[in-house]
C-alpha atoms as a PDB file:
ATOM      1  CA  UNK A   1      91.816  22.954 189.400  1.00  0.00           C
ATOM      2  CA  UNK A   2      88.383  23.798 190.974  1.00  0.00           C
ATOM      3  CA  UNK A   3      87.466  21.167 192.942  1.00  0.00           C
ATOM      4  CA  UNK A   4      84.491  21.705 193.613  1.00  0.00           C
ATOM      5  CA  UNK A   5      83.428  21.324 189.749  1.00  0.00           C
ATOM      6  CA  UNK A   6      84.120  17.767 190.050  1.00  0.00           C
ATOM      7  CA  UNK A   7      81.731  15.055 187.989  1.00  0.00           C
ATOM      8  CA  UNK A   8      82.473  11.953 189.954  1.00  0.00           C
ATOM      9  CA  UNK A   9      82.738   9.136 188.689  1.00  0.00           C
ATOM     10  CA  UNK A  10      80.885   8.001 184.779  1.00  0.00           C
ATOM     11  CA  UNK A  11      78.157   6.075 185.019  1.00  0.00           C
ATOM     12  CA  UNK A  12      78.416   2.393 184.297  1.00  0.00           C
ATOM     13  CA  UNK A  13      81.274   0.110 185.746  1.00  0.00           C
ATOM     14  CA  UNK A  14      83.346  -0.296 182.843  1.00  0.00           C
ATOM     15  CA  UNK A  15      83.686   3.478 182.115  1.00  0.00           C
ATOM     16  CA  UNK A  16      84.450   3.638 185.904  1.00  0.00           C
ATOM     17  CA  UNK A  17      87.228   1.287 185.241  1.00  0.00           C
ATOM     18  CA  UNK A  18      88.710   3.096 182.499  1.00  0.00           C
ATOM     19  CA  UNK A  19      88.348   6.493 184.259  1.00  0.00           C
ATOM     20  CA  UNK A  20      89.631   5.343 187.209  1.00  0.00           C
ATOM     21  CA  UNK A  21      92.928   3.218 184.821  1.00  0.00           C
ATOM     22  CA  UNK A  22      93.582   6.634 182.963  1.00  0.00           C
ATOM     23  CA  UNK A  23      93.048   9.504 185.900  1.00  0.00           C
ATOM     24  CA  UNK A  24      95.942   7.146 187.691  1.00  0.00           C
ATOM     25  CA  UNK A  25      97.934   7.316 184.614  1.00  0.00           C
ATOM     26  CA  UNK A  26      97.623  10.884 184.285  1.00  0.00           C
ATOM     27  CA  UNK A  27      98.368  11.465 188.012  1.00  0.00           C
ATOM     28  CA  UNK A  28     101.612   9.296 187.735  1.00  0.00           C
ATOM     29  CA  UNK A  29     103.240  10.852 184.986  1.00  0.00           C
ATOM     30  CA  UNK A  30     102.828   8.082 182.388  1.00  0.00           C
ATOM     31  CA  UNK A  31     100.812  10.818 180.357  1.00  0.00           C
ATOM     32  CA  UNK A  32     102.064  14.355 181.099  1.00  0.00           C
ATOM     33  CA  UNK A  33     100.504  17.798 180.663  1.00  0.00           C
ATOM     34  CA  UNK A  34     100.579  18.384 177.182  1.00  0.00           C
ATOM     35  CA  UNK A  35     100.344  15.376 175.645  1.00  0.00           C
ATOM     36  CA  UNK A  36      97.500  13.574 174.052  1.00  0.00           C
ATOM     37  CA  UNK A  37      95.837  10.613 174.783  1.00  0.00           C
ATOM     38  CA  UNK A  38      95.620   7.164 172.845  1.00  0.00           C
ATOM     39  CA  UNK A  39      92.534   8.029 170.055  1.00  0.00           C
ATOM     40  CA  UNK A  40      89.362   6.721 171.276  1.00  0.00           C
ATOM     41  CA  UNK A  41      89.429   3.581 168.939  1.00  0.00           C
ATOM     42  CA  UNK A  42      93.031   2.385 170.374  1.00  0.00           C
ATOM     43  CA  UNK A  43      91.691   2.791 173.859  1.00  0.00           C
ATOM     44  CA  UNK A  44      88.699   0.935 173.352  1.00  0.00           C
ATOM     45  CA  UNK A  45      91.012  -1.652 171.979  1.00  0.00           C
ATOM     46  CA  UNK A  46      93.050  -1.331 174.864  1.00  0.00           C
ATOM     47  CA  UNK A  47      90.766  -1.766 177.392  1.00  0.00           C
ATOM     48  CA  UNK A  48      88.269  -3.779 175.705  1.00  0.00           C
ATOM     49  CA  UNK A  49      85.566  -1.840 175.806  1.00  0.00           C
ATOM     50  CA  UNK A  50      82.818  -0.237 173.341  1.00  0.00           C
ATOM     51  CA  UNK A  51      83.566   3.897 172.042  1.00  0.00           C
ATOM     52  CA  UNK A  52      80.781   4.485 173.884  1.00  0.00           C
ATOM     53  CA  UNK A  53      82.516   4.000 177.520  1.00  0.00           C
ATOM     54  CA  UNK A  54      85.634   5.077 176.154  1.00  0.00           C
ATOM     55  CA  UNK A  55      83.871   8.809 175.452  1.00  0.00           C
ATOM     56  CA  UNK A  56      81.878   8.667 178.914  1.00  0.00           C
ATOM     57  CA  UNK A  57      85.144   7.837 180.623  1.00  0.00           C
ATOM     58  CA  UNK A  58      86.779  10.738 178.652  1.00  0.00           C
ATOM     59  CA  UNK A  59      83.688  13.219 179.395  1.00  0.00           C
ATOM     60  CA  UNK A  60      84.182  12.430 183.203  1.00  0.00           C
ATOM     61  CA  UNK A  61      88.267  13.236 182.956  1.00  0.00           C
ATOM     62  CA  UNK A  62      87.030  16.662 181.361  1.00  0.00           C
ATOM     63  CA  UNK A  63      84.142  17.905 183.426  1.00  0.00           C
ATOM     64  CA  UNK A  64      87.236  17.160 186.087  1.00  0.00           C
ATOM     65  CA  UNK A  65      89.837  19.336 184.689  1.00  0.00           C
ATOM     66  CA  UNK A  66      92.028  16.372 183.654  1.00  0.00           C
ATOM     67  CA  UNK A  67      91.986  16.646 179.565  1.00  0.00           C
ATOM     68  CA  UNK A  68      91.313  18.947 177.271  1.00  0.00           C
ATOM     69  CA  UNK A  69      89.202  17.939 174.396  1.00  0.00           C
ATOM     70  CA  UNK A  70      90.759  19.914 171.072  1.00  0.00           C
ATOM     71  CA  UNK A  71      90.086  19.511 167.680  1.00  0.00           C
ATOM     72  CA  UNK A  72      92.532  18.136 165.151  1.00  0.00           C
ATOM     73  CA  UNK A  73      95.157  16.712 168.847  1.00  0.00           C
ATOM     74  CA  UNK A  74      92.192  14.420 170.557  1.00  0.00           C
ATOM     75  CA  UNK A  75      92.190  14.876 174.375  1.00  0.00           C
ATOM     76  CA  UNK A  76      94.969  16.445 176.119  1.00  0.00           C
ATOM     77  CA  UNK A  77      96.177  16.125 179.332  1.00  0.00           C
ATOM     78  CA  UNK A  78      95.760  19.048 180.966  1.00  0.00           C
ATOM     79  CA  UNK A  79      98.555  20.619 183.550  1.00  0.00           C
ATOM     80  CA  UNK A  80      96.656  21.190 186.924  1.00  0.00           C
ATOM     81  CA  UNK A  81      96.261  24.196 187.837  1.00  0.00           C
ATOM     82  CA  UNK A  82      98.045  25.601 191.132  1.00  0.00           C
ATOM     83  CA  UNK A  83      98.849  22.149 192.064  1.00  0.00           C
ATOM     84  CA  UNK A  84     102.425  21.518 194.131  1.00  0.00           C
ATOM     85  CA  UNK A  85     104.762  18.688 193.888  1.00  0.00           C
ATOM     86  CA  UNK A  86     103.313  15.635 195.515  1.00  0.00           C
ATOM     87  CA  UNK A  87     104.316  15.658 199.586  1.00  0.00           C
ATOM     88  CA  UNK A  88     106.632  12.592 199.971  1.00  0.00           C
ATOM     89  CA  UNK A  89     107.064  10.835 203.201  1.00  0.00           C
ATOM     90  CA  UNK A  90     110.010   7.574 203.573  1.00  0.00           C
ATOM     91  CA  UNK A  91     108.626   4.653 205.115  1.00  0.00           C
ATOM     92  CA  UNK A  92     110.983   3.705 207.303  1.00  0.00           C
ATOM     93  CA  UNK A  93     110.774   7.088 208.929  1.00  0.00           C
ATOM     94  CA  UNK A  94     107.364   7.827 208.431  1.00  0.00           C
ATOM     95  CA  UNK A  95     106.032   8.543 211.954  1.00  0.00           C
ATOM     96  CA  UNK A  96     108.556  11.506 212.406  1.00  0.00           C
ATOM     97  CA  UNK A  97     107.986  12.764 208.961  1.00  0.00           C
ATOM     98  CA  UNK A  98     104.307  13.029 209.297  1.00  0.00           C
ATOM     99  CA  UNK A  99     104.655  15.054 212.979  1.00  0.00           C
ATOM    100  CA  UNK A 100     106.896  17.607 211.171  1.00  0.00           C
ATOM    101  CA  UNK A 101     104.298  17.230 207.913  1.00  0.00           C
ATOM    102  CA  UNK A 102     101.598  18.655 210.630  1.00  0.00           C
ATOM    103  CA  UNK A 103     103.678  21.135 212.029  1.00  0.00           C
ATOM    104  CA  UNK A 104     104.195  23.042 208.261  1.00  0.00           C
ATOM    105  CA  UNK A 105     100.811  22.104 207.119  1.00  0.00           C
ATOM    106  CA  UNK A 106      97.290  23.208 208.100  1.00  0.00           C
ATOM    107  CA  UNK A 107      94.576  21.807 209.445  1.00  0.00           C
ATOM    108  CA  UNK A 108      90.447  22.094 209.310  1.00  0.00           C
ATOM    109  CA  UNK A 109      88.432  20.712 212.054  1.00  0.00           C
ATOM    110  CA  UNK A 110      85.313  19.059 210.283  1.00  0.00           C
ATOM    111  CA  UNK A 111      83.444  17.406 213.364  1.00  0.00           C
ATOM    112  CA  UNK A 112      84.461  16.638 217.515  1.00  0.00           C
ATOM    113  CA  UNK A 113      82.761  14.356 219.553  1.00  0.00           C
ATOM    114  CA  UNK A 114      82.667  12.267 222.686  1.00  0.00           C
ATOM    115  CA  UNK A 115      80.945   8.892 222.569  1.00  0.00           C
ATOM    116  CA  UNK A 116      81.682   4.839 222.743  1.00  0.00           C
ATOM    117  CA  UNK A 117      84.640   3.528 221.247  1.00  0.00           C
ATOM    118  CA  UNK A 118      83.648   1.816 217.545  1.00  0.00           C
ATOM    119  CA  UNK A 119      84.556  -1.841 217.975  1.00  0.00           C
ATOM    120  CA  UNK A 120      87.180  -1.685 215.566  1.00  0.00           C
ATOM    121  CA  UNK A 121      88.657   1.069 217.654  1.00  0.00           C
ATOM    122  CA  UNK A 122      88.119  -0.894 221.064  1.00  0.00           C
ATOM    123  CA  UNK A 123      90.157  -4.287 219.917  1.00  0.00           C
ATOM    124  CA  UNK A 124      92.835  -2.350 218.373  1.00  0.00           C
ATOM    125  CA  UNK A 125      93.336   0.126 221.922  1.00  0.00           C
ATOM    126  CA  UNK A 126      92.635  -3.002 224.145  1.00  0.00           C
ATOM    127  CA  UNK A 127      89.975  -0.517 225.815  1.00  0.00           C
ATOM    128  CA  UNK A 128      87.125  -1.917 227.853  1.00  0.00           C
ATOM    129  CA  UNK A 129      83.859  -2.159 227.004  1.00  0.00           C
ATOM    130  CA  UNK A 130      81.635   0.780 227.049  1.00  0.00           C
ATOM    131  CA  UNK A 131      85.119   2.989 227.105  1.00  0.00           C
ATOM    132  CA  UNK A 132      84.176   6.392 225.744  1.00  0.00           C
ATOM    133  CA  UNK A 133      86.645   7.681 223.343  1.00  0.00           C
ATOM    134  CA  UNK A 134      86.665  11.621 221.902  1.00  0.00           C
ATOM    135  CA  UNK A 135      86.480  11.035 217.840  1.00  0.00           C
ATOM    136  CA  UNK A 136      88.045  14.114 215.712  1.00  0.00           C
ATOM    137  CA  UNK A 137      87.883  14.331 211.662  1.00  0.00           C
ATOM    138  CA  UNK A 138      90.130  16.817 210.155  1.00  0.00           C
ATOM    139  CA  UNK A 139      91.926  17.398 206.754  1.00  0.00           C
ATOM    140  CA  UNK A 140      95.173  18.567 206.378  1.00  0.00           C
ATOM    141  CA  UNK A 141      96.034  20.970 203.816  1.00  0.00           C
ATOM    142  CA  UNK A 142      99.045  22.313 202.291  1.00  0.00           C
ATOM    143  CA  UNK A 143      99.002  25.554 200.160  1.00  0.00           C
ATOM    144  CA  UNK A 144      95.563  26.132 200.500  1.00  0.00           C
ATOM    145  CA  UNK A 145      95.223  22.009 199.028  1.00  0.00           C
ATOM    146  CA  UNK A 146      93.676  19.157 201.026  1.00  0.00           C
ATOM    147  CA  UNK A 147      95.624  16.370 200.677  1.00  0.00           C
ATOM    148  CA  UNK A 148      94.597  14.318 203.932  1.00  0.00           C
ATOM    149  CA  UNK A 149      91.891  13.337 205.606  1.00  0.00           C
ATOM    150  CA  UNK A 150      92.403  12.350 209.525  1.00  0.00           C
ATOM    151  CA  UNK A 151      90.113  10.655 211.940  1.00  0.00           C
ATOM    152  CA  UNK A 152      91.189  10.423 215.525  1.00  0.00           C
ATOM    153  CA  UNK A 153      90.233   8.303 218.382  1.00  0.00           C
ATOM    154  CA  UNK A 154      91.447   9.042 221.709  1.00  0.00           C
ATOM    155  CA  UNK A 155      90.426   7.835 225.235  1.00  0.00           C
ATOM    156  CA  UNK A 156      88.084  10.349 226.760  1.00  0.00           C
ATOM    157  CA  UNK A 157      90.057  10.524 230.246  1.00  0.00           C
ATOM    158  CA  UNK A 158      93.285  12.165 228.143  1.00  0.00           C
ATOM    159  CA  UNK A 159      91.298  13.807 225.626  1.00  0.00           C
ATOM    160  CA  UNK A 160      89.664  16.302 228.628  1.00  0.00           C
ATOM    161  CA  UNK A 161      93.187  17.735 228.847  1.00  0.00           C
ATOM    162  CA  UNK A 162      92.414  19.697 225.795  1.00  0.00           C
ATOM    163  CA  UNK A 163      89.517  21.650 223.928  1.00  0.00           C
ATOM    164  CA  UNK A 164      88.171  21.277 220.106  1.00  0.00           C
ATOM    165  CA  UNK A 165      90.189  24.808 219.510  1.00  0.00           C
ATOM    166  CA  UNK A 166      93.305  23.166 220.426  1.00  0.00           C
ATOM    167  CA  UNK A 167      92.599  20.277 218.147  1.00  0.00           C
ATOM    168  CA  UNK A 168      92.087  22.439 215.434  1.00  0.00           C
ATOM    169  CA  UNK A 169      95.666  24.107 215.829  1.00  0.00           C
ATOM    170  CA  UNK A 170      98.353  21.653 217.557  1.00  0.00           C
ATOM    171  CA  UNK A 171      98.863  18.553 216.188  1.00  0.00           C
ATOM    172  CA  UNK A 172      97.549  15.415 218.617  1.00  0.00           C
ATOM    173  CA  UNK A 173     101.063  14.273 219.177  1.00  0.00           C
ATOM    174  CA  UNK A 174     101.878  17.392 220.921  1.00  0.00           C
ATOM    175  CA  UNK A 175      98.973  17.654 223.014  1.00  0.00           C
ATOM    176  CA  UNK A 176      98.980  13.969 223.916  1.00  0.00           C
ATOM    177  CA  UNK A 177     102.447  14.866 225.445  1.00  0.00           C
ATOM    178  CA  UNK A 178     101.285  17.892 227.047  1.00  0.00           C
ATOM    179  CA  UNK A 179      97.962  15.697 228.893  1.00  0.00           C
ATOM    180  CA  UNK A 180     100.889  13.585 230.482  1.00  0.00           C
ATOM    181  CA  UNK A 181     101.226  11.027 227.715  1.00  0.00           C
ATOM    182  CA  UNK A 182     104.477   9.376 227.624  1.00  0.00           C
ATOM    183  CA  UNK A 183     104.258   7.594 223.966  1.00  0.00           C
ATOM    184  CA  UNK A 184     106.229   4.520 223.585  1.00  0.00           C
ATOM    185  CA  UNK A 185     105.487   2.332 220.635  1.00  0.00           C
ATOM    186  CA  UNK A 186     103.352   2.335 217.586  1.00  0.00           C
ATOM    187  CA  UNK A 187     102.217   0.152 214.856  1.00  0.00           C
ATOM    188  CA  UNK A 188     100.961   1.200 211.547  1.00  0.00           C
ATOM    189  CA  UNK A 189      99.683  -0.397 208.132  1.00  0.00           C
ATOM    190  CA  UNK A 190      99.379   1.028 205.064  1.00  0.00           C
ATOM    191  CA  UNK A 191      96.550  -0.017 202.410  1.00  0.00           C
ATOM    192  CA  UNK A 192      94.586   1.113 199.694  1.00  0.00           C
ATOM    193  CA  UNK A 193      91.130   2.359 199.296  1.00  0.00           C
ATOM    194  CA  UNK A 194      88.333   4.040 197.370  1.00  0.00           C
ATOM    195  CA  UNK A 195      87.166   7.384 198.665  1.00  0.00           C
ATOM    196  CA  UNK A 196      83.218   7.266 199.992  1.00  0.00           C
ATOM    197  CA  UNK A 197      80.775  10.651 199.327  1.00  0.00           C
ATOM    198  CA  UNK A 198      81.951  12.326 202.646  1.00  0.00           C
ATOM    199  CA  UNK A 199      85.899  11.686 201.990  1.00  0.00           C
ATOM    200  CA  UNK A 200      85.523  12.732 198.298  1.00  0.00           C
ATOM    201  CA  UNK A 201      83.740  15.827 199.269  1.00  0.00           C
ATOM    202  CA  UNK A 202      86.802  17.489 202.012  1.00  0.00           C
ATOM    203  CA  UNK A 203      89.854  15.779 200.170  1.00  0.00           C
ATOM    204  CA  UNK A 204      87.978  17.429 196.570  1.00  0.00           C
ATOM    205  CA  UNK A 205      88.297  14.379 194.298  1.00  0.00           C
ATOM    206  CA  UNK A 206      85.900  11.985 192.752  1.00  0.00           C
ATOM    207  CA  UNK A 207      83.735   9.828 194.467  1.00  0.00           C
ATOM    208  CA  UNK A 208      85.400   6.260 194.299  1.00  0.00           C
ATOM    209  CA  UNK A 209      88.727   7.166 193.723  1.00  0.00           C
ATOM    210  CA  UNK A 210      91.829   5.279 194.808  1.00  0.00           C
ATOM    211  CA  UNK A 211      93.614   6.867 198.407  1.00  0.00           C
ATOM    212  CA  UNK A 212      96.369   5.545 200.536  1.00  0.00           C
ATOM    213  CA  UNK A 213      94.913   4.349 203.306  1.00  0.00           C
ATOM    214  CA  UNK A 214      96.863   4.505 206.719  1.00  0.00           C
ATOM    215  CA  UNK A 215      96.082   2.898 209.811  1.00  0.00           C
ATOM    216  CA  UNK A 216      98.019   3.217 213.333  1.00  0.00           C
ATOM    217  CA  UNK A 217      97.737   2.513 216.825  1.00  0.00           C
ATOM    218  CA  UNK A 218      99.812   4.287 219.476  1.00  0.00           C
ATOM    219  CA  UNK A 219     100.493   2.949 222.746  1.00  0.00           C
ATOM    220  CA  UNK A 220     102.144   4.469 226.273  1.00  0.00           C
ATOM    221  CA  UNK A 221     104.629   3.027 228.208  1.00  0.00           C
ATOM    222  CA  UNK A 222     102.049   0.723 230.163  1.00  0.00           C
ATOM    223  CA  UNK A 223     101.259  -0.399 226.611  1.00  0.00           C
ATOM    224  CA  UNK A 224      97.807   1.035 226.651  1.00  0.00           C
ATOM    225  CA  UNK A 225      96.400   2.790 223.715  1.00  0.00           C
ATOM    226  CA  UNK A 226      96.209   6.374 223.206  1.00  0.00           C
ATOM    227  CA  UNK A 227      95.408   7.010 220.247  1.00  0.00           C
ATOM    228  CA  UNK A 228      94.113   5.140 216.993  1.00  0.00           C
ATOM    229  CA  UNK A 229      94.591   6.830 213.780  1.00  0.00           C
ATOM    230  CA  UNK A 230      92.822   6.551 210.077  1.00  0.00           C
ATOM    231  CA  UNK A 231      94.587   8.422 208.091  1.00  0.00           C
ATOM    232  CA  UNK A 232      93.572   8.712 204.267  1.00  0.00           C
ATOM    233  CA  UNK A 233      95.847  10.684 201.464  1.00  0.00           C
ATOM    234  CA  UNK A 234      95.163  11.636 197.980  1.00  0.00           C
ATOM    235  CA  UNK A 235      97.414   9.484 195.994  1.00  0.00           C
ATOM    236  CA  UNK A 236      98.198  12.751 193.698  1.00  0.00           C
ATOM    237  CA  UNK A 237      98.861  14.655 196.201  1.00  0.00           C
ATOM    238  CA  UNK A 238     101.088  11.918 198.642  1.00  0.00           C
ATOM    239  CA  UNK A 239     103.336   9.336 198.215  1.00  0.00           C
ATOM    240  CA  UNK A 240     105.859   7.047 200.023  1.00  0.00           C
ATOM    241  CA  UNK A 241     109.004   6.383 198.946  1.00  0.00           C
ATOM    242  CA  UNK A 242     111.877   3.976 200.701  1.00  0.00           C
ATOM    243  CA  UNK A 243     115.881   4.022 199.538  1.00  0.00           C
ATOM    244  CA  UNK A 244     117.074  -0.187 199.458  1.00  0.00           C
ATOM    245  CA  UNK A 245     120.935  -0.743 199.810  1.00  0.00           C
ATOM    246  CA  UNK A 246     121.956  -4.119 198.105  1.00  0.00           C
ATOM    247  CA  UNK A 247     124.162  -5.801 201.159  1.00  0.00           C
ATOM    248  CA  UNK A 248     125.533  -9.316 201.662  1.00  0.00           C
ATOM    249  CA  UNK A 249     127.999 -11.815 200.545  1.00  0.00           C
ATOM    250  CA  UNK A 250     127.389 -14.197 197.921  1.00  0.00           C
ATOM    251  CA  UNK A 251     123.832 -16.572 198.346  1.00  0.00           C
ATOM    252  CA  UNK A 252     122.834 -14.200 201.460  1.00  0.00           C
ATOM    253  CA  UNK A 253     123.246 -11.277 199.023  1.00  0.00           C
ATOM    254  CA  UNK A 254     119.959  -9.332 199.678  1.00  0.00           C
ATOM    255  CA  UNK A 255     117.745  -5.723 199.842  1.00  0.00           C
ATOM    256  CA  UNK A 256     117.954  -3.609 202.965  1.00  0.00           C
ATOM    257  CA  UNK A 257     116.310  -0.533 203.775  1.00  0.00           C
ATOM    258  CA  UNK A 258     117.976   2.470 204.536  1.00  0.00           C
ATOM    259  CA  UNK A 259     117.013   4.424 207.561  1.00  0.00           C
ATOM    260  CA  UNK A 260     116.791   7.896 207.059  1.00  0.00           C
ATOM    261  CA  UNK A 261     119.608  10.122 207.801  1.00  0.00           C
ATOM    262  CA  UNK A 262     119.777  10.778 211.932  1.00  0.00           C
ATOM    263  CA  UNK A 263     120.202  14.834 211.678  1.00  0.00           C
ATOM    264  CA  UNK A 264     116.991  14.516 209.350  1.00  0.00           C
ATOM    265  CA  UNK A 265     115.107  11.988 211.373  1.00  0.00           C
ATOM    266  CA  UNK A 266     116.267  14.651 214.660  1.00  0.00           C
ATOM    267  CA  UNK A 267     115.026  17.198 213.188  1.00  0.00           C
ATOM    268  CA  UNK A 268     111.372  15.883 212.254  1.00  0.00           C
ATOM    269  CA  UNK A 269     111.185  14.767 215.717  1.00  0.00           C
END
């Protein structure tokens, strides 16, 4: 699919709403290449809306590449074209996964700077105030195919222990450990958000549409912060999965994650 042909998002909120309900419906499977979609009457019965947003939310799923509008079989859902299988990442492994997800993937170095720490950034590293902090936005791309969109904070005194070329070819967790770094604990969250103009633009979907939203703070032996992470990944294109074991006796009978197997988890790390 050409990216770069993209429409963005119809105009008018509820025809956003129904883009946005059936592009996620498409992207999940629920309506496979091939197949048609609901007529437009059942849809706007559906979703409770007029014909009128129904055909500018199906307008907007064509100008992206999405559907196919055919005479006599409605609008079918196209198959994308040169897209791979979604890159899938377990949670309870995920930090080692996504290292060896950098090291087989590419990177593209869209800005490099030095400058204060965003607030945000400061509370979350425990940095003082005024602390300078080297900010890097990349996207990562696999096949040819963004799929995330990185922005890295790091304190400026490590950060001098590399250039912007090295940026653009190791990945940070490597050349943390090569300034001296010795990385001891993390935290992360996961969330979900809409993609802005500038995100939309490098990750090549529409404006407003739904990414996974990572966050994560890691922290050195003294417990100071190295490096904060926002991480954002195309939800077609990257997914998280976790494997549950059903354990317990009797009342106590409960869900438990399954940590990933050690020569895999060995190997990613």
């Amino acid at each position: 699919m050409d990216t770069q042909g993209r429409a963005g998002l119809p105009e008018g909120g509820k025809a956003r709403r129904v883009y946005l309900l059936l592009r996620d419906d498409i992207s999940n499977g629920t309506y496979v290449p091939g197949s048609s979609l609901p007529g437009e009457q059942r849809l706007a019965e559906v979703h409770a809306v007029s014909r009128v947003t129904i055909r500018r939310a199906l307008e907007a799923l064509a100008a992206d590449g999405l559907i196919e509008k055919r005479v006599g079989s409605g609008s079918v859902v196209r198959a994308p074209e040169g897209a791979a299988a979604p890159l899938a990442a377990d949670f309870t492994t995920l930090i080692p996964q996504l290292v060896a997800m950098g090291q087989a993937t590419t990177a593209r170095l869209l800005s490099f700077s030095y400058g204060p720490a965003p607030a945000v950034v400061a509370r979350a590293m425990a940095l003082p105030d005024g602390a300078r902090v080297q900010t890097a936005v990349r996207v990562r791309l696999v096949d040819g195919r963004p799929f995330s969109h990185l922005t890295t904070y790091v304190p400026e005194a490590i950060a001098a222990n590399y250039t912007e070329a090295d940026l653009a070819t190791t990945p940070l967790f490597r050349l943390l450990e090569r300034s001296g770094v010795q990385v001891d604990a993390a935290h992360q969250s996961v969330t979900a958000t809409l993609a802005s103009p500038d995100v939309a633009e490098a990750l090549g979907v529409s404006v407003g549409s739904a990414l996974l939203s990572l966050r994560r703070v890691v922290r050195d032996v003294s417990g100071q912060g190295v490096e904060y992470l926002s991480a954002l990944y195309r939800a077609d294109a990257f997914r998280l999965e976790m494997t549950l074991n059903r354990v317990g006796q009797g009342a106590a009978r409960h869900w438990e994650p399954v940590i990933g197997d050690p020569a895999t988890r060995e190997a990613a790390e």
